[in-house]
PDB file of N, CA and C in Angstrom:
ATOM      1  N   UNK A   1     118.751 116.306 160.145  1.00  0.00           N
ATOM      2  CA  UNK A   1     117.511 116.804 159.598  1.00  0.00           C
ATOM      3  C   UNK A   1     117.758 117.848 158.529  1.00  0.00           C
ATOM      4  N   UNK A   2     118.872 118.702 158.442  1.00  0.00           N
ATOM      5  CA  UNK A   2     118.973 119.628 157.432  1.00  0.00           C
ATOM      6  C   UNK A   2     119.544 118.953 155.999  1.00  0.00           C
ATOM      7  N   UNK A   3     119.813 117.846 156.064  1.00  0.00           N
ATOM      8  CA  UNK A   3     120.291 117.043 154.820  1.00  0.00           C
ATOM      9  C   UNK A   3     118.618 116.473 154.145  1.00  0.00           C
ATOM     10  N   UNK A   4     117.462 116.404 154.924  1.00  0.00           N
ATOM     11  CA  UNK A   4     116.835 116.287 154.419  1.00  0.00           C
ATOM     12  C   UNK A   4     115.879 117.695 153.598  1.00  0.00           C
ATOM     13  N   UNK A   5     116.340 118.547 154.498  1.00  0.00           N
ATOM     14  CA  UNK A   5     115.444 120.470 153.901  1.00  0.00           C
ATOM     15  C   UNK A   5     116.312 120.411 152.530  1.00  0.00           C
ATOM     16  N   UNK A   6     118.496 120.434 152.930  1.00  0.00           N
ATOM     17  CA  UNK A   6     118.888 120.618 151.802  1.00  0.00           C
ATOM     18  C   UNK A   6     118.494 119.561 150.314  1.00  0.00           C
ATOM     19  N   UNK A   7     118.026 118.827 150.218  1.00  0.00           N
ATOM     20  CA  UNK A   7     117.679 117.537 149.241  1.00  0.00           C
ATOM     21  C   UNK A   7     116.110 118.296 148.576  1.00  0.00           C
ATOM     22  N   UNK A   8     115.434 118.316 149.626  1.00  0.00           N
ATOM     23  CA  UNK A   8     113.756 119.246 149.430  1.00  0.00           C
ATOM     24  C   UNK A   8     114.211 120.196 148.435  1.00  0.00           C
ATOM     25  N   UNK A   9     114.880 121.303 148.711  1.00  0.00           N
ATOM     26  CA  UNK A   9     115.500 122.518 148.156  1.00  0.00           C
ATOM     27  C   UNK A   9     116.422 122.194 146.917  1.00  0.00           C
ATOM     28  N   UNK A  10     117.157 121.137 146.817  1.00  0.00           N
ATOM     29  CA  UNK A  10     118.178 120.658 145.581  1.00  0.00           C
ATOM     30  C   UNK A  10     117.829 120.371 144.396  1.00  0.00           C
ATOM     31  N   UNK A  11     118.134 121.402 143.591  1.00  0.00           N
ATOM     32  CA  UNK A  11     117.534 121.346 142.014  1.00  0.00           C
ATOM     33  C   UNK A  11     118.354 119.942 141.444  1.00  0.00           C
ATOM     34  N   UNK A  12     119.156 119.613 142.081  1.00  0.00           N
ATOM     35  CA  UNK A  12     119.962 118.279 141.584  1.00  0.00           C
ATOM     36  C   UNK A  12     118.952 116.908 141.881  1.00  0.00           C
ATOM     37  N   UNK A  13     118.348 117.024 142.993  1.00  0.00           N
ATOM     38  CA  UNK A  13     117.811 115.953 144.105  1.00  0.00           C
ATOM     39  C   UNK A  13     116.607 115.955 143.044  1.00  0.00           C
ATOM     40  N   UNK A  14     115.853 117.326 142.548  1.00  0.00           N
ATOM     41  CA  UNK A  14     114.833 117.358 141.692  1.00  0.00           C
ATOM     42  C   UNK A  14     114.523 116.363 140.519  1.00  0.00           C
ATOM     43  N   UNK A  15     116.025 116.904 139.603  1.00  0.00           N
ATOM     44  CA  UNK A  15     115.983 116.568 138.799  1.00  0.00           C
ATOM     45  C   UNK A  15     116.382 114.771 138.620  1.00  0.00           C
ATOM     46  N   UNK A  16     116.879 114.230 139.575  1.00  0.00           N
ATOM     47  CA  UNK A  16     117.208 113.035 139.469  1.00  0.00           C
ATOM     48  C   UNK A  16     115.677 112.435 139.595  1.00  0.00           C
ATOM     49  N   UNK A  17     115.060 112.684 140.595  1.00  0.00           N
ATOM     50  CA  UNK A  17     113.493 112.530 140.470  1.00  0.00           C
ATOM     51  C   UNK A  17     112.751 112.151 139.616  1.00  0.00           C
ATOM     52  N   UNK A  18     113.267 113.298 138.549  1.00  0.00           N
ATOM     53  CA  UNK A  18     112.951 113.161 137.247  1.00  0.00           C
ATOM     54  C   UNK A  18     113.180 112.305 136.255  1.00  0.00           C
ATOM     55  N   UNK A  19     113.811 111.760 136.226  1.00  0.00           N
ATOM     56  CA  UNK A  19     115.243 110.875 135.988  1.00  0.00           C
ATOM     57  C   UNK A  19     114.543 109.515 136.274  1.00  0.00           C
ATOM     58  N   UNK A  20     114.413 109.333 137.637  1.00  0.00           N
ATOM     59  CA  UNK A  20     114.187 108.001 137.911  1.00  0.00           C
ATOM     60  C   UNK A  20     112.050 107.551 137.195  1.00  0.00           C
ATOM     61  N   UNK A  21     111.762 108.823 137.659  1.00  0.00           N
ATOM     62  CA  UNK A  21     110.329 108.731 137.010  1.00  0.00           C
ATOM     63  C   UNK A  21     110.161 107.997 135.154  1.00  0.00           C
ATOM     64  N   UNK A  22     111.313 109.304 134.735  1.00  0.00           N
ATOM     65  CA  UNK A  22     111.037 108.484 133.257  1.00  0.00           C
ATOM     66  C   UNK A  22     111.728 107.288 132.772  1.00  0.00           C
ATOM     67  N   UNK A  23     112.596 107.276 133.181  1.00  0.00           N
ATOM     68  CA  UNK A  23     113.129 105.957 133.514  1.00  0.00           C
ATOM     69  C   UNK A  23     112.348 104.471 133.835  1.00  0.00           C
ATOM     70  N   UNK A  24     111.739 104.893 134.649  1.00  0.00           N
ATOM     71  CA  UNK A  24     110.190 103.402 135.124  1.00  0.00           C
ATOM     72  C   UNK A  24     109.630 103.339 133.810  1.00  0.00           C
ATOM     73  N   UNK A  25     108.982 104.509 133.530  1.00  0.00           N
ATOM     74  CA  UNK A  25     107.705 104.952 132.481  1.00  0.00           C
ATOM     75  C   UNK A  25     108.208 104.330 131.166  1.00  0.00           C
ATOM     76  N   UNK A  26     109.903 104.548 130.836  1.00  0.00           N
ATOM     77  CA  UNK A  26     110.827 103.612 129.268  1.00  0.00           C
ATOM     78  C   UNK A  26     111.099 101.920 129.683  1.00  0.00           C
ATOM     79  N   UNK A  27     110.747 102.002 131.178  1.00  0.00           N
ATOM     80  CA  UNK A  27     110.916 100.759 131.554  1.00  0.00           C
ATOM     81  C   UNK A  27     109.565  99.667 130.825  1.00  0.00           C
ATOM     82  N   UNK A  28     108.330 100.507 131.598  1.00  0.00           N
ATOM     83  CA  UNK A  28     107.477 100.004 131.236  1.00  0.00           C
ATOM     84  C   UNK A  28     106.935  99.747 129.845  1.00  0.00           C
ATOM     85  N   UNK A  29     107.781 100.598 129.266  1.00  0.00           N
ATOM     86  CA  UNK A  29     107.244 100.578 127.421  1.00  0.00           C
ATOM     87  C   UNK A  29     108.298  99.321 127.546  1.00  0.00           C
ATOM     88  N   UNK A  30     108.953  99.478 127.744  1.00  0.00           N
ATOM     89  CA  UNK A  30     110.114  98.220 127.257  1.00  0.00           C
ATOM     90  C   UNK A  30     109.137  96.895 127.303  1.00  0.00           C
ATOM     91  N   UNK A  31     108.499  97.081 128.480  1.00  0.00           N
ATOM     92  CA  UNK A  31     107.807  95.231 128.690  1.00  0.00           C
ATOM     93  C   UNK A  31     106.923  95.205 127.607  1.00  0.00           C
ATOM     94  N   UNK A  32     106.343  95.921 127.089  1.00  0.00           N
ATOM     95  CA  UNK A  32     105.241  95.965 125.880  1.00  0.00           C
ATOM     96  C   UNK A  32     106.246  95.349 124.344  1.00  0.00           C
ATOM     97  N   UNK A  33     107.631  95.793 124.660  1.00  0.00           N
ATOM     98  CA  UNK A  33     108.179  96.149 123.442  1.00  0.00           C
ATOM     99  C   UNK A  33     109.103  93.927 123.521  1.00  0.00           C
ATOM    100  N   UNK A  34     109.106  94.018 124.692  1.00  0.00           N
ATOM    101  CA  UNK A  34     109.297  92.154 125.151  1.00  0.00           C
ATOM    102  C   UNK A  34     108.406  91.360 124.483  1.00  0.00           C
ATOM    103  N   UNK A  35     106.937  91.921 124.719  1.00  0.00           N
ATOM    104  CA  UNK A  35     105.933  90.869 124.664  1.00  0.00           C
ATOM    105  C   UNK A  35     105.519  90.870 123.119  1.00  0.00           C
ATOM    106  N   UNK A  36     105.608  92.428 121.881  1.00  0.00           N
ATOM    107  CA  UNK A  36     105.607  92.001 120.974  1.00  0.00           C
ATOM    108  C   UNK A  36     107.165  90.926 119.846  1.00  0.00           C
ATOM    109  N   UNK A  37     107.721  91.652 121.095  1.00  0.00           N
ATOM    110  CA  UNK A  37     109.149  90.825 119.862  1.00  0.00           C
ATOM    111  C   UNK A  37     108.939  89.440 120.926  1.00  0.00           C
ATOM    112  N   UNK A  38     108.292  88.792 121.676  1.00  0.00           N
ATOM    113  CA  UNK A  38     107.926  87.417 121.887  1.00  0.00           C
ATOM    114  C   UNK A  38     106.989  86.618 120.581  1.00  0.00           C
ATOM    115  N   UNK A  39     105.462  87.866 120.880  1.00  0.00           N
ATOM    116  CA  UNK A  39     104.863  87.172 119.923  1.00  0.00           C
ATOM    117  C   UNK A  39     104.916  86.980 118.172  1.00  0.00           C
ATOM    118  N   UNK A  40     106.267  88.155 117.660  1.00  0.00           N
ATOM    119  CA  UNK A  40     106.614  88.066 116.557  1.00  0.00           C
ATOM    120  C   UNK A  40     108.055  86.658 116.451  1.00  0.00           C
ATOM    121  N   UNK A  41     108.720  86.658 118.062  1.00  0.00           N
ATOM    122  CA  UNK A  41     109.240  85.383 117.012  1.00  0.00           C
ATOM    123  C   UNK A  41     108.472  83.868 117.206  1.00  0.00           C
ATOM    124  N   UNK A  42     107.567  83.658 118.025  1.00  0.00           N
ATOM    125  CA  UNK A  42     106.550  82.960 118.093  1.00  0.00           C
ATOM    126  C   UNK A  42     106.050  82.700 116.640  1.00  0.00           C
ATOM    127  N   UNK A  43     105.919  83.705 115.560  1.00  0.00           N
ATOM    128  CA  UNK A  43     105.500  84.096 114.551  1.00  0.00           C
ATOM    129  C   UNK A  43     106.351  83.327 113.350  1.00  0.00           C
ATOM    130  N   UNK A  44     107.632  83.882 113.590  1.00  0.00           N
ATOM    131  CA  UNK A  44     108.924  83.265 113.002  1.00  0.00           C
ATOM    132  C   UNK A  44     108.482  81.636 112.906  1.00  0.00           C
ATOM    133  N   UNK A  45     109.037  81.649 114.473  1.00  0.00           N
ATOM    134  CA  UNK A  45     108.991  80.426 114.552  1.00  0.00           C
ATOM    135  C   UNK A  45     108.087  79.106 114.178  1.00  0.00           C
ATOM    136  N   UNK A  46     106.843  79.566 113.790  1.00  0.00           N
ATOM    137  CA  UNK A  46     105.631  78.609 113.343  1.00  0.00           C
ATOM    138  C   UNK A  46     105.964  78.948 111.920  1.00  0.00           C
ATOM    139  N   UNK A  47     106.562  79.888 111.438  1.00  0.00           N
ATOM    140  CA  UNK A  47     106.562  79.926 109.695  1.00  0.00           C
ATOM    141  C   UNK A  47     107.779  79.403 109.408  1.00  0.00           C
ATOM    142  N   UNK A  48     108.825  79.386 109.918  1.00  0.00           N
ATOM    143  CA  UNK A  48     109.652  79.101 109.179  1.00  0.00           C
ATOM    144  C   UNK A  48     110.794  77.878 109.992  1.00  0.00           C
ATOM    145  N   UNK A  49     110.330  78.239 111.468  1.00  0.00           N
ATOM    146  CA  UNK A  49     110.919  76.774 112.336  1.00  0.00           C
ATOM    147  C   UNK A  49     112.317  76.937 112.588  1.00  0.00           C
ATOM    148  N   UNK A  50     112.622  78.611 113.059  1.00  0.00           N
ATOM    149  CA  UNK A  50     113.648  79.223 113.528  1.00  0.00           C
ATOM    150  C   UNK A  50     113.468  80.717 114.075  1.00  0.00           C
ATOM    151  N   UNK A  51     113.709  80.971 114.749  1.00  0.00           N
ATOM    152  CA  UNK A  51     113.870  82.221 115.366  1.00  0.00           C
ATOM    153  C   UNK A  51     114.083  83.286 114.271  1.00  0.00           C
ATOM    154  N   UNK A  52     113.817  84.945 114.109  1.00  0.00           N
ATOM    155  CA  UNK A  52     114.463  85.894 112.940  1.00  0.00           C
ATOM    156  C   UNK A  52     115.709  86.463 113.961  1.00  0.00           C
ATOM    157  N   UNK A  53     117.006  86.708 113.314  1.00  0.00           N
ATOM    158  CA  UNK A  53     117.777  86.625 113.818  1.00  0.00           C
ATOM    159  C   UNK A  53     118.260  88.582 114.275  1.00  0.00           C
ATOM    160  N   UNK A  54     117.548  88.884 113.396  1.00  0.00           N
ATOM    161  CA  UNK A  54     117.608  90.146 113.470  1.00  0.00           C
ATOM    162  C   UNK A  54     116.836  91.031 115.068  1.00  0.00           C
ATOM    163  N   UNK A  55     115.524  90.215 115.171  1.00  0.00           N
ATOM    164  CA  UNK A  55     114.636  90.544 116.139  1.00  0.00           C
ATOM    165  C   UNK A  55     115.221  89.704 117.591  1.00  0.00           C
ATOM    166  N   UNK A  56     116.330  88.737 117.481  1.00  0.00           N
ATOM    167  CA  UNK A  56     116.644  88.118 118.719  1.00  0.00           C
ATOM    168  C   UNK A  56     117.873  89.496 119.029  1.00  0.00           C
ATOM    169  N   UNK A  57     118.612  89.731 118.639  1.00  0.00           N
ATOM    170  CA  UNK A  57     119.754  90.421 118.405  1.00  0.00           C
ATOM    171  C   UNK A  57     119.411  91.651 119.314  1.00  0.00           C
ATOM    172  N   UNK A  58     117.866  92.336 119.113  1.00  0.00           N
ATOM    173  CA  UNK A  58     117.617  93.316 119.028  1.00  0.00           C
ATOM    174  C   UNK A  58     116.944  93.407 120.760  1.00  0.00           C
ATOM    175  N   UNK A  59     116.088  91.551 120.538  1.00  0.00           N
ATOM    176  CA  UNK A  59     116.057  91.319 122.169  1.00  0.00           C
ATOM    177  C   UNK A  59     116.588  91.577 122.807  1.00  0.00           C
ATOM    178  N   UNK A  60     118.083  91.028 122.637  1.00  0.00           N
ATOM    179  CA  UNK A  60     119.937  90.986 123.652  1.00  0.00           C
ATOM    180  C   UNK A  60     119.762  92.468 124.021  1.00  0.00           C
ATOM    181  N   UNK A  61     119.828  93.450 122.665  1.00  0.00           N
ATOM    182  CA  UNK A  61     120.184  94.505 123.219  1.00  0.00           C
ATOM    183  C   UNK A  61     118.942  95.702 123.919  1.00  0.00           C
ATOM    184  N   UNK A  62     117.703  95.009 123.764  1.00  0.00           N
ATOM    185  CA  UNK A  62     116.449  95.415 124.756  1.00  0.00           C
ATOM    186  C   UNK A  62     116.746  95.243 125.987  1.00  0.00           C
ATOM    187  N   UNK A  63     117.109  93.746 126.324  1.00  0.00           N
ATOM    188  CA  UNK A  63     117.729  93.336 127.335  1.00  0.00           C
ATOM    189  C   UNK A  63     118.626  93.736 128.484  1.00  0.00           C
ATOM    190  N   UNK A  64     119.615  94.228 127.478  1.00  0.00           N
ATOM    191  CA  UNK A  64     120.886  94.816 128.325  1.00  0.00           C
ATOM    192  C   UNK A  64     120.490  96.345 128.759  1.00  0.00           C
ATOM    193  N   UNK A  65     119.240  97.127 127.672  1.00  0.00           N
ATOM    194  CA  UNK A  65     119.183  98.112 127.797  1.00  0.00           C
ATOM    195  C   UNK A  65     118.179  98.173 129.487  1.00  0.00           C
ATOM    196  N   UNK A  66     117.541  97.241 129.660  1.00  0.00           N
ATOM    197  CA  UNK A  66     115.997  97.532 130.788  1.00  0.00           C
ATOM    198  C   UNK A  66     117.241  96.931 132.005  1.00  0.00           C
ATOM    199  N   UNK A  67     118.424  96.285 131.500  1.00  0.00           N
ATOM    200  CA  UNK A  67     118.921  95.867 133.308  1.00  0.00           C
ATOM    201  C   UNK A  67     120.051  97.213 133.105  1.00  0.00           C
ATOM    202  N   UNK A  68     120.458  97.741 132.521  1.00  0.00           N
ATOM    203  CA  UNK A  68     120.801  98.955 132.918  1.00  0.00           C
ATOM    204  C   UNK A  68     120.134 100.408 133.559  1.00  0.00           C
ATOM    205  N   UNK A  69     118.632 100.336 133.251  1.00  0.00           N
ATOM    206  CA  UNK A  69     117.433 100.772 133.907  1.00  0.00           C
ATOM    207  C   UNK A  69     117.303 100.851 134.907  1.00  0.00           C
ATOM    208  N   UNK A  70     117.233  99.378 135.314  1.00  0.00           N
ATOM    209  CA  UNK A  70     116.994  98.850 136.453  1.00  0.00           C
ATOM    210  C   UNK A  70     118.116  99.264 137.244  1.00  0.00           C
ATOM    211  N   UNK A  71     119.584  98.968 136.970  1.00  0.00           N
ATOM    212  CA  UNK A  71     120.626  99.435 137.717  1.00  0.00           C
ATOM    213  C   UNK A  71     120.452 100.861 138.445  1.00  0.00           C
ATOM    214  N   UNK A  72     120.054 101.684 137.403  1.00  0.00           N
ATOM    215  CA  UNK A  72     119.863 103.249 137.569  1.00  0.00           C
ATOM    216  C   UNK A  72     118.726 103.552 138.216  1.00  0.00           C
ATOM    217  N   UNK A  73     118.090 102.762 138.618  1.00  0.00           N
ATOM    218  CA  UNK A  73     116.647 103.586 139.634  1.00  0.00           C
ATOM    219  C   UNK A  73     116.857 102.812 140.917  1.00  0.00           C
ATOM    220  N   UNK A  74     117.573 101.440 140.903  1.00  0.00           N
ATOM    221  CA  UNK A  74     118.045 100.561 142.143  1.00  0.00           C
ATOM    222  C   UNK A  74     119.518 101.278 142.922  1.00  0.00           C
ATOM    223  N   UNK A  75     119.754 102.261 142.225  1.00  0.00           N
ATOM    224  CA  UNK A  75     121.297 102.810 142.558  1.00  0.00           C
ATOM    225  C   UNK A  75     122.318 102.087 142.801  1.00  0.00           C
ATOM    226  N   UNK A  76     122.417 100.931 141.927  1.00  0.00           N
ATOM    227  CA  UNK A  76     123.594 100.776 141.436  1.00  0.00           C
ATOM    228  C   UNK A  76     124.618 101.035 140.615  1.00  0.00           C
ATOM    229  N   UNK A  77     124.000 102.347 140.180  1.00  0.00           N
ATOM    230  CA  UNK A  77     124.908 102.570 139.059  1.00  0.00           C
ATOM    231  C   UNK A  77     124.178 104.201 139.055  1.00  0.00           C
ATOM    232  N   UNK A  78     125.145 104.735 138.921  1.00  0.00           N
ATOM    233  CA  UNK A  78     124.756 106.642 139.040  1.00  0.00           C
ATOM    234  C   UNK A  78     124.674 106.632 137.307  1.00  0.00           C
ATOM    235  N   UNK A  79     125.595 106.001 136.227  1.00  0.00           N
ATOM    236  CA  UNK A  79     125.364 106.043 135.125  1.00  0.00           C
ATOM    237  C   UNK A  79     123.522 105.831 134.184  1.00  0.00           C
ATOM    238  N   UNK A  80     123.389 107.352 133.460  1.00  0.00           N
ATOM    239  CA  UNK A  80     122.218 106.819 132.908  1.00  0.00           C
ATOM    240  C   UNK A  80     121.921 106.336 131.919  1.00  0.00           C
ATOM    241  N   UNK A  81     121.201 105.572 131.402  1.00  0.00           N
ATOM    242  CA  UNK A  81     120.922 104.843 130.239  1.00  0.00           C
ATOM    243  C   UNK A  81     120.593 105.684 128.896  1.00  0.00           C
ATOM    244  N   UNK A  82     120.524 104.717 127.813  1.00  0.00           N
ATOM    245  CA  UNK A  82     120.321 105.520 126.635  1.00  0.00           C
ATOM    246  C   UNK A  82     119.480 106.216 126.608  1.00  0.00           C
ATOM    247  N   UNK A  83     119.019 107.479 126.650  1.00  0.00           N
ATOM    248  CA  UNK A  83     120.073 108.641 125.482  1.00  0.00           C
ATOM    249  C   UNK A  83     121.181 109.195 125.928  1.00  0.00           C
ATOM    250  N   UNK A  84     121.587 108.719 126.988  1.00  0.00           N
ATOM    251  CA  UNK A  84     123.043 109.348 127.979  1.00  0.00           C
ATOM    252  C   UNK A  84     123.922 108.584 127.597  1.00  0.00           C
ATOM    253  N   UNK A  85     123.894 107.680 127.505  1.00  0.00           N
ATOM    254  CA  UNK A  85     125.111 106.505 126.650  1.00  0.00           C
ATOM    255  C   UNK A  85     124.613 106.138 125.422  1.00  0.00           C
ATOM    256  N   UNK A  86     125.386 105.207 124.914  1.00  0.00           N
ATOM    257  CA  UNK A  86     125.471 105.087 123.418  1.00  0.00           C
ATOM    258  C   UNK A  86     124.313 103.229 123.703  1.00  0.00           C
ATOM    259  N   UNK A  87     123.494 103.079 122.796  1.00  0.00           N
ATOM    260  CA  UNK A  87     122.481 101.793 122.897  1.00  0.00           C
ATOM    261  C   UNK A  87     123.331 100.490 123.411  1.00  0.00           C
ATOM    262  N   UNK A  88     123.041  99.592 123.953  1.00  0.00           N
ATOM    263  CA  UNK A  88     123.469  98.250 123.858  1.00  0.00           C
ATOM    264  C   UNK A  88     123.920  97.679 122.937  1.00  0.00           C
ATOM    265  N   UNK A  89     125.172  96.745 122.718  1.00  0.00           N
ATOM    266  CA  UNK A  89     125.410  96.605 121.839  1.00  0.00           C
ATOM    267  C   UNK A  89     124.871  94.931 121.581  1.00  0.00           C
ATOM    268  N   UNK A  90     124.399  94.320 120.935  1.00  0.00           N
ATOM    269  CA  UNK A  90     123.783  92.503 121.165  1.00  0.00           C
ATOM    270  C   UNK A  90     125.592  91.878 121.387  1.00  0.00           C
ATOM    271  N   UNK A  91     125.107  91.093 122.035  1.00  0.00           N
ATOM    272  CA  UNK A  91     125.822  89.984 122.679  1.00  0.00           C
ATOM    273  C   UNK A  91     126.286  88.847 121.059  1.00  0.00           C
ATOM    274  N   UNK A  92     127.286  88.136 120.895  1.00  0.00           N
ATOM    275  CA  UNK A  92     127.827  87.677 119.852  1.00  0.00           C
ATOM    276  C   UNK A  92     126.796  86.657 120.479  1.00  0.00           C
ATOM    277  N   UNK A  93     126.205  85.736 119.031  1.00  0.00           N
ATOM    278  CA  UNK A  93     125.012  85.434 119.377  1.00  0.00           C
ATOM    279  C   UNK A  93     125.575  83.728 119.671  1.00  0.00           C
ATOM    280  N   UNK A  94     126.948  83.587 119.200  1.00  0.00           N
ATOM    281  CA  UNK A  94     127.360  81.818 119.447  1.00  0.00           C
ATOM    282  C   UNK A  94     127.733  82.125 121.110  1.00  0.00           C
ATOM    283  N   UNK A  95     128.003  83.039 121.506  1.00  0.00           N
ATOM    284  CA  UNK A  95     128.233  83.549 122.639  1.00  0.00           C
ATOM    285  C   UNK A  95     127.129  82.588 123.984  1.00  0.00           C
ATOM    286  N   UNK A  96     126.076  83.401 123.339  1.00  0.00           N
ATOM    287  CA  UNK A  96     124.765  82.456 124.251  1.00  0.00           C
ATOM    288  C   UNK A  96     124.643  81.213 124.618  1.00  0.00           C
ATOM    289  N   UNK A  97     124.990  80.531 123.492  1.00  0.00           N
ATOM    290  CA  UNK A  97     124.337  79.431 123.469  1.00  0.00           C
ATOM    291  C   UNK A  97     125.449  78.161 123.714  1.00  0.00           C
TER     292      UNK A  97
END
């Protein structure tokens, strides 16, 4: 029971709190930030009958950025996401496919 008073009391325990809160909150912008780079290459794609290669790229590394998120509020990973590390880098794109 005193591991739970000391955690109550832990400016560390606090601040991770904190941590995981804004973390959801960049999570949730992220899905907004999915659904317009969906409906812009949707966009692409009816004009010109290919994906923009710049905005898929940028997906990969949206991508990699929200499952590293996810890692960090699921505690798999004590490491925190960008602005604590350096952005995602996109995936070599012949790589994918």
């Amino acid at each position: 029971m005193s591991d739970v008073k000391d955690n109550l009391t832990s400016d560390a325990f606090w601040l991770k709190t904190l941590y995981l809160v804004l973390f959801y909150l960049v999570s949730r912008l992220a899905d907004i930030a999915v659904l317009v780079i969906t409906v812009a290459q949707w966009g692409f794609q009816l004009a010109t009958g290919a994906p923009n290669a710049q905005l898929a790229q940028f997906g990969d590394s949206l991508g990699q950025y929200v499952s590293q998120i996810i890692h960090y509020l699921s505690g798999v990973s004590e490491q925190k996401p960008y602005p604590f590390q350096d952005w995602p880098a996109p995936q070599d794109a012949d790589s994918s496919e």
